[in-house]
PDB file of N, CA and C in Angstrom:
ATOM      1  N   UNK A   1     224.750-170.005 318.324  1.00  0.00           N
ATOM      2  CA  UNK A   1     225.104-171.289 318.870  1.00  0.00           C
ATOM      3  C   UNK A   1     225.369-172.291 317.762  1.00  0.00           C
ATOM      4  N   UNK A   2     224.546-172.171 316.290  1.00  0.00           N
ATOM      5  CA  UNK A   2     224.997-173.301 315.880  1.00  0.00           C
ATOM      6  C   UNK A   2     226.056-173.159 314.570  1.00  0.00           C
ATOM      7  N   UNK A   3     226.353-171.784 314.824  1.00  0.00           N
ATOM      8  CA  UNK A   3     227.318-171.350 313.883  1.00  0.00           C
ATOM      9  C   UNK A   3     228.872-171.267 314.514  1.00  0.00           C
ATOM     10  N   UNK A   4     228.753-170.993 315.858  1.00  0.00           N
ATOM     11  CA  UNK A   4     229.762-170.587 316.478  1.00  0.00           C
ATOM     12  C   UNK A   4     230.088-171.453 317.831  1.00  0.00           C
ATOM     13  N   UNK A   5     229.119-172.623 318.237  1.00  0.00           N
ATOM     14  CA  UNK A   5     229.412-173.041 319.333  1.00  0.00           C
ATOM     15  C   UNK A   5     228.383-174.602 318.780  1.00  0.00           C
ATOM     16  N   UNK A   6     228.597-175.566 318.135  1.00  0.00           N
ATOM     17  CA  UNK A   6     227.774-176.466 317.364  1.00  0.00           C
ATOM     18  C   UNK A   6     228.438-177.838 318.684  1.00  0.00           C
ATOM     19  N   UNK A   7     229.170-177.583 319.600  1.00  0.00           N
ATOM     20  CA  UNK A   7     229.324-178.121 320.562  1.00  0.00           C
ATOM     21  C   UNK A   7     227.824-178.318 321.954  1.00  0.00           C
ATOM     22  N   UNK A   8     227.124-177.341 321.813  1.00  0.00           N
ATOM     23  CA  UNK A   8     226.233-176.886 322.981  1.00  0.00           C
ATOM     24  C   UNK A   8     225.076-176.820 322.176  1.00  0.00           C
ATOM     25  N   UNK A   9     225.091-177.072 320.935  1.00  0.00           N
ATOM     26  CA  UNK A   9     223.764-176.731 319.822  1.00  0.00           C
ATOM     27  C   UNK A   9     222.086-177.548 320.429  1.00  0.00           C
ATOM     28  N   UNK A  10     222.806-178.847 320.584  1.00  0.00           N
ATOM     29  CA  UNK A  10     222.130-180.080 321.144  1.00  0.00           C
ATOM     30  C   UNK A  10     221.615-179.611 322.395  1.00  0.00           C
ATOM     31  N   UNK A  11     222.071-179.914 323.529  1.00  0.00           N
ATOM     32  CA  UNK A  11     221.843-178.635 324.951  1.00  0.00           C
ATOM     33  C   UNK A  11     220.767-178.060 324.975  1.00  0.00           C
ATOM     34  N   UNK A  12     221.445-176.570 323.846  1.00  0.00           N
ATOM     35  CA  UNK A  12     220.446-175.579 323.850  1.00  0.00           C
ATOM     36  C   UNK A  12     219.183-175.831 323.377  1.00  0.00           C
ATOM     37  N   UNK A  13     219.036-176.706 322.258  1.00  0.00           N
ATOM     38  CA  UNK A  13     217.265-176.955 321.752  1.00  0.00           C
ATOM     39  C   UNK A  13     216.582-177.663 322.508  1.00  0.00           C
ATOM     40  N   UNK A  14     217.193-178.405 323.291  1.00  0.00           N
ATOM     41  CA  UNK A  14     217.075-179.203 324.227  1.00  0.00           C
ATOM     42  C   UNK A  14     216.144-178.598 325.772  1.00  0.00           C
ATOM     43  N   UNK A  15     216.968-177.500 326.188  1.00  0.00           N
ATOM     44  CA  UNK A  15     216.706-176.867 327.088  1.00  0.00           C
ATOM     45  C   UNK A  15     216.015-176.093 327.085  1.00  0.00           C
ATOM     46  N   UNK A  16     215.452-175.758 325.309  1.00  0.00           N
ATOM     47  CA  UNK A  16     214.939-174.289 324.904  1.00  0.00           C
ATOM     48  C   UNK A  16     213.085-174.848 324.701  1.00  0.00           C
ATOM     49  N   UNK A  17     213.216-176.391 325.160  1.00  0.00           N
ATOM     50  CA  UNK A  17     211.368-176.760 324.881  1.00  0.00           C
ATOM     51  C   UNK A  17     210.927-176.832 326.538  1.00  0.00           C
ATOM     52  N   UNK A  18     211.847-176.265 327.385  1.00  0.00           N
ATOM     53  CA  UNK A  18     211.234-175.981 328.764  1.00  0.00           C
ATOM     54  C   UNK A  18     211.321-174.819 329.602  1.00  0.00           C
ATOM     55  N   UNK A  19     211.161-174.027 328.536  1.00  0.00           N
ATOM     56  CA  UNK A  19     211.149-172.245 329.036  1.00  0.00           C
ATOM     57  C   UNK A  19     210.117-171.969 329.922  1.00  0.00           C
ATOM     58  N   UNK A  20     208.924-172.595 328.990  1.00  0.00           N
ATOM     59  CA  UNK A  20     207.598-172.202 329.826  1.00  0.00           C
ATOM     60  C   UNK A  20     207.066-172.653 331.186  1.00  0.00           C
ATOM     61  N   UNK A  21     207.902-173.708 331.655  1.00  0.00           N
ATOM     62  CA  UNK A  21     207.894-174.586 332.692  1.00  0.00           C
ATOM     63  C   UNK A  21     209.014-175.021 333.450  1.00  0.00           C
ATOM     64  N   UNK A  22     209.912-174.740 333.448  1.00  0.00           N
ATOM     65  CA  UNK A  22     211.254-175.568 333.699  1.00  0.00           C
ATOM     66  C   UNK A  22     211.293-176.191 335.509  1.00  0.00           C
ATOM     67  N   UNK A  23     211.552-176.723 335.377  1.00  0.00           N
ATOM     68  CA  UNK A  23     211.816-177.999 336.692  1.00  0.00           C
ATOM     69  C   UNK A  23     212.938-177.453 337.430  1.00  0.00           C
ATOM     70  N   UNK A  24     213.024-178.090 338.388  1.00  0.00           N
ATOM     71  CA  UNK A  24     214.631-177.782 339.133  1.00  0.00           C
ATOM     72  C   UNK A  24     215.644-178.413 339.077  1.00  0.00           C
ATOM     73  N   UNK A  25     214.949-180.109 337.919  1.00  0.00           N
ATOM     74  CA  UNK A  25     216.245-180.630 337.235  1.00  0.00           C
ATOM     75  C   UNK A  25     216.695-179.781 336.017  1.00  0.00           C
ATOM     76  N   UNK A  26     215.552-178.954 335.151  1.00  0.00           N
ATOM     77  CA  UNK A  26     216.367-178.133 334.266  1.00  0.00           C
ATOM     78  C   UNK A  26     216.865-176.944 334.922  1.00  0.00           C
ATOM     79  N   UNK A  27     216.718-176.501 335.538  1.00  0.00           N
ATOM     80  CA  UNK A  27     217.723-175.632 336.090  1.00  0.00           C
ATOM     81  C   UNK A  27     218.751-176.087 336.872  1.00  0.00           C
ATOM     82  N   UNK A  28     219.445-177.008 337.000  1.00  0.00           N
ATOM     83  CA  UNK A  28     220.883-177.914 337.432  1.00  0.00           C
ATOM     84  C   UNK A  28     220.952-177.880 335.735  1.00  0.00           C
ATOM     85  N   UNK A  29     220.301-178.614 334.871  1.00  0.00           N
ATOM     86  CA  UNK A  29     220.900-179.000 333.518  1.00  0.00           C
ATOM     87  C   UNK A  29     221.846-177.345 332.994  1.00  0.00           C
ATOM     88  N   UNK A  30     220.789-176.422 333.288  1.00  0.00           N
ATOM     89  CA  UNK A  30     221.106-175.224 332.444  1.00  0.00           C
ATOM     90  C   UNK A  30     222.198-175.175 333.276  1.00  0.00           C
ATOM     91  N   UNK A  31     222.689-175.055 334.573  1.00  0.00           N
ATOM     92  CA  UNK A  31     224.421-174.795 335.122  1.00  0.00           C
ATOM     93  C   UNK A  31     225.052-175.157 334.726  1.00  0.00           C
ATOM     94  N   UNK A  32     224.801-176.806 334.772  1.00  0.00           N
ATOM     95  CA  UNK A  32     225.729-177.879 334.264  1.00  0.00           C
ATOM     96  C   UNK A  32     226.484-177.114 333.057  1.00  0.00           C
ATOM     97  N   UNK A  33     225.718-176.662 332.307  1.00  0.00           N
ATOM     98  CA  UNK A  33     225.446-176.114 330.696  1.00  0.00           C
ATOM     99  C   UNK A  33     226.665-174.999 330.845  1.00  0.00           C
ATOM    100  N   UNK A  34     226.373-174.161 331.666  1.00  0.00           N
ATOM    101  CA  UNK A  34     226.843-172.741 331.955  1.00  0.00           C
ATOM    102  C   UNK A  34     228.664-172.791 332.409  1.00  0.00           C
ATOM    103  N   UNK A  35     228.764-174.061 333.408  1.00  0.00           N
ATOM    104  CA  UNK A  35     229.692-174.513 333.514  1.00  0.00           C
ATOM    105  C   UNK A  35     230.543-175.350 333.092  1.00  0.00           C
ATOM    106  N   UNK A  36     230.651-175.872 332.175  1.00  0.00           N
ATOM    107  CA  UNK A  36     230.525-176.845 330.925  1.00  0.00           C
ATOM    108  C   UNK A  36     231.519-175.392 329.813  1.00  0.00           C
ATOM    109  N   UNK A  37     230.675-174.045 329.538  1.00  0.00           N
ATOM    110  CA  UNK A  37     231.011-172.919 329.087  1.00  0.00           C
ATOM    111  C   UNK A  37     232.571-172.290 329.474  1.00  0.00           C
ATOM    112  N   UNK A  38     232.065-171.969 331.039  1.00  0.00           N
ATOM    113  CA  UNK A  38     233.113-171.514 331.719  1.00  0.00           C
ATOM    114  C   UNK A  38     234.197-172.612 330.974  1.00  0.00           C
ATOM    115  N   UNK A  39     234.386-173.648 331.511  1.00  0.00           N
ATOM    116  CA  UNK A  39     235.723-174.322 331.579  1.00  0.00           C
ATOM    117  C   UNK A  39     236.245-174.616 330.340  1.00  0.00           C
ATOM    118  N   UNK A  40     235.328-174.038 329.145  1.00  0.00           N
ATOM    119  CA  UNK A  40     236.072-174.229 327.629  1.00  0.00           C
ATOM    120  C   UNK A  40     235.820-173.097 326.986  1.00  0.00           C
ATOM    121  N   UNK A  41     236.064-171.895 327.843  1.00  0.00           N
ATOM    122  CA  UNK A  41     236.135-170.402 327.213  1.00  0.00           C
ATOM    123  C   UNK A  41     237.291-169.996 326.652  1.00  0.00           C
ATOM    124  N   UNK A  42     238.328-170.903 327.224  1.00  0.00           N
ATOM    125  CA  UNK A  42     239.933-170.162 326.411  1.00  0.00           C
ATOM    126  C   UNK A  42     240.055-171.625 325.239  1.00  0.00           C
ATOM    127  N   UNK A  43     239.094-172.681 324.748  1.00  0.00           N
ATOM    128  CA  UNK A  43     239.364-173.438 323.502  1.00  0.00           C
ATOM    129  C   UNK A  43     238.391-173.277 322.635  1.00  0.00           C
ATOM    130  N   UNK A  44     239.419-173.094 321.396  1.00  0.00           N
ATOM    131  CA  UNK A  44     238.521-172.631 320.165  1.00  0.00           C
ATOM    132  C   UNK A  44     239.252-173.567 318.607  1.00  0.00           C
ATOM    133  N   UNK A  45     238.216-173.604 318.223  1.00  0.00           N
ATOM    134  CA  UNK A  45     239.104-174.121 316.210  1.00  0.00           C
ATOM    135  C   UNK A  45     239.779-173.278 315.654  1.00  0.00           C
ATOM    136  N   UNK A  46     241.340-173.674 315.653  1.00  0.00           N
ATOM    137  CA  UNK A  46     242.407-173.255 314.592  1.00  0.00           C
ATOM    138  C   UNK A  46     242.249-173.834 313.706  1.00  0.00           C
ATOM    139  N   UNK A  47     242.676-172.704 312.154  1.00  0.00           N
ATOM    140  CA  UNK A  47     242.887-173.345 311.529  1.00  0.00           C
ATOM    141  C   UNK A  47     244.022-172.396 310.824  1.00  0.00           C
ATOM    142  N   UNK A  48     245.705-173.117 311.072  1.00  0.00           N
ATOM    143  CA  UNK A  48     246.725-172.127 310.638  1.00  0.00           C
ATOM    144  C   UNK A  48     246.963-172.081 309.174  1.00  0.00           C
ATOM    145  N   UNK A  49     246.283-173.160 308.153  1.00  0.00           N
ATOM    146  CA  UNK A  49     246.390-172.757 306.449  1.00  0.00           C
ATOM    147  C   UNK A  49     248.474-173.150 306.082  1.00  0.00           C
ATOM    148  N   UNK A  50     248.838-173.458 307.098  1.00  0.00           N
ATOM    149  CA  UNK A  50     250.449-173.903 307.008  1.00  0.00           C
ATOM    150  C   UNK A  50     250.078-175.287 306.457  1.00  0.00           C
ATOM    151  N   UNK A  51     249.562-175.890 306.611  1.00  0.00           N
ATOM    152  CA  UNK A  51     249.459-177.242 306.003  1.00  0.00           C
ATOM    153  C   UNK A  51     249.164-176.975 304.117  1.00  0.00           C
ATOM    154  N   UNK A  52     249.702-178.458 303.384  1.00  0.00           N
ATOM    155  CA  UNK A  52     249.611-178.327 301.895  1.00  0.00           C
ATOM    156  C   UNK A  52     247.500-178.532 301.787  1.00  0.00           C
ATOM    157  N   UNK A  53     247.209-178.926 302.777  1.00  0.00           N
ATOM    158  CA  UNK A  53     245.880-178.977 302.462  1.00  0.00           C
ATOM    159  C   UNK A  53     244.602-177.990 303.297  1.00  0.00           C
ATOM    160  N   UNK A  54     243.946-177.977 302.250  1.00  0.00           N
ATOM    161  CA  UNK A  54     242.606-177.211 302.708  1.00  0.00           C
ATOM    162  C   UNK A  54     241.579-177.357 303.548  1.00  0.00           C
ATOM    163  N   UNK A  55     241.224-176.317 303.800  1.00  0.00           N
ATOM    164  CA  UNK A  55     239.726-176.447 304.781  1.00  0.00           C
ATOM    165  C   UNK A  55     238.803-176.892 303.414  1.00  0.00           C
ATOM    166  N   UNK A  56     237.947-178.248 304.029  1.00  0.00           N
ATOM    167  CA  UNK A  56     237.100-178.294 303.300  1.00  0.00           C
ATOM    168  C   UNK A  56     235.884-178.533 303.696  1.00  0.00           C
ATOM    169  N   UNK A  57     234.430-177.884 303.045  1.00  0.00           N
ATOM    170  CA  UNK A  57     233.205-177.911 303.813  1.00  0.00           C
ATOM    171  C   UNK A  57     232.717-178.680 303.132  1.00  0.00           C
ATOM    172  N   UNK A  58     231.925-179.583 303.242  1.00  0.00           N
ATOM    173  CA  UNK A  58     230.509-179.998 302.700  1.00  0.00           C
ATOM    174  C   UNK A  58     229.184-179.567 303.022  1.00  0.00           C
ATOM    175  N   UNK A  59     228.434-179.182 302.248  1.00  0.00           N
ATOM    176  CA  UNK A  59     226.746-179.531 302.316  1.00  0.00           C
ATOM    177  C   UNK A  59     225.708-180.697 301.026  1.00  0.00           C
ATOM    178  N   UNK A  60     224.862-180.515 301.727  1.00  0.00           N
ATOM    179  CA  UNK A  60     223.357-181.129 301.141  1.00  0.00           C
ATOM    180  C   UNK A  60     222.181-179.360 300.873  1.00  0.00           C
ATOM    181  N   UNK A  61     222.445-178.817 299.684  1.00  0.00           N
ATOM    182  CA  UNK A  61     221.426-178.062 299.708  1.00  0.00           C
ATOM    183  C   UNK A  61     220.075-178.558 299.282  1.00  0.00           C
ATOM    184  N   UNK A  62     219.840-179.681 298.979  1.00  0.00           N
ATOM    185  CA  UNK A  62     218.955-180.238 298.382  1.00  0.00           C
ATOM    186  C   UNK A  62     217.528-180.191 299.201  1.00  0.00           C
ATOM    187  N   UNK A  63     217.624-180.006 300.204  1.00  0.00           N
ATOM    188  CA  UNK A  63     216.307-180.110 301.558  1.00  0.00           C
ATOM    189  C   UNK A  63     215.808-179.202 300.690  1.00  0.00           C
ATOM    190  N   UNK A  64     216.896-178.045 300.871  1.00  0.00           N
ATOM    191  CA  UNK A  64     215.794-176.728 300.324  1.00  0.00           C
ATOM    192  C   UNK A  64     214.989-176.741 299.420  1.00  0.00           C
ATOM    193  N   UNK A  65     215.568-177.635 298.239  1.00  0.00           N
ATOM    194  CA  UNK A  65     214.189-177.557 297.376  1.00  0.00           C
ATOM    195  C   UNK A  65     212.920-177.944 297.821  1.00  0.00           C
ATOM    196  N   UNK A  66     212.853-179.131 299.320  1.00  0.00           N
ATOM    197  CA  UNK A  66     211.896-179.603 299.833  1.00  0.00           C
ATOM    198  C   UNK A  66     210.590-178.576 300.117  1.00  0.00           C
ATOM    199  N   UNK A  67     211.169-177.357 300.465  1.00  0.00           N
ATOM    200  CA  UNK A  67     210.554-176.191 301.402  1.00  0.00           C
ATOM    201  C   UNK A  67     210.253-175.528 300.334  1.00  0.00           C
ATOM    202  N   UNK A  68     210.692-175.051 299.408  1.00  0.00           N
ATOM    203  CA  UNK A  68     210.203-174.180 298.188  1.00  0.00           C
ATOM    204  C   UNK A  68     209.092-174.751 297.735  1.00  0.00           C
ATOM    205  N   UNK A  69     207.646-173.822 297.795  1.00  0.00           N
ATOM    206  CA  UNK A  69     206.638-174.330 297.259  1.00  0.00           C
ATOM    207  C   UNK A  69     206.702-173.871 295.497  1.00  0.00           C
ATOM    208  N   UNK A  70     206.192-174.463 294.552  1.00  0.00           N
ATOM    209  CA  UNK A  70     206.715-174.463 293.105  1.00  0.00           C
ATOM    210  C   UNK A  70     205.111-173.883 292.764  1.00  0.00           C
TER     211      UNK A  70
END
């Protein structure tokens, strides 16, 4: 999901802290969710490389040093 669908990322963590309990408003949310899916299954990111310019990514690897104990 958050490599390949960073659209629904939010949603899913969202939906994923009421597994153990879920309501019958989260289960409308999770359809909503499901259907939401359906209706943007045939759109996806092109990227045709015909243009003079590049794909370009950014990061911050810097957190990581946060987590590395020294």
């Amino acid at each position: 999901m958050l490599g390949t669908r960073p659209d629904i990322a939010f949603a899913v963590i969202k939906m994923s802290q009421f597994l153990a309990n879920p309501s019958q408003e989260h289960l409308d949310k999770a359809k909503y969710i499901f259907h939401y899916l359906v209706g943007m299954q045939n759109y996806c990111v092109v990227f045709d490389g015909k243009k003079s310019e590049s794909l370009q990514a950014f990061t911050d690897l810097d957190w990581a040093s946060d987590l590395v104990k020294h």
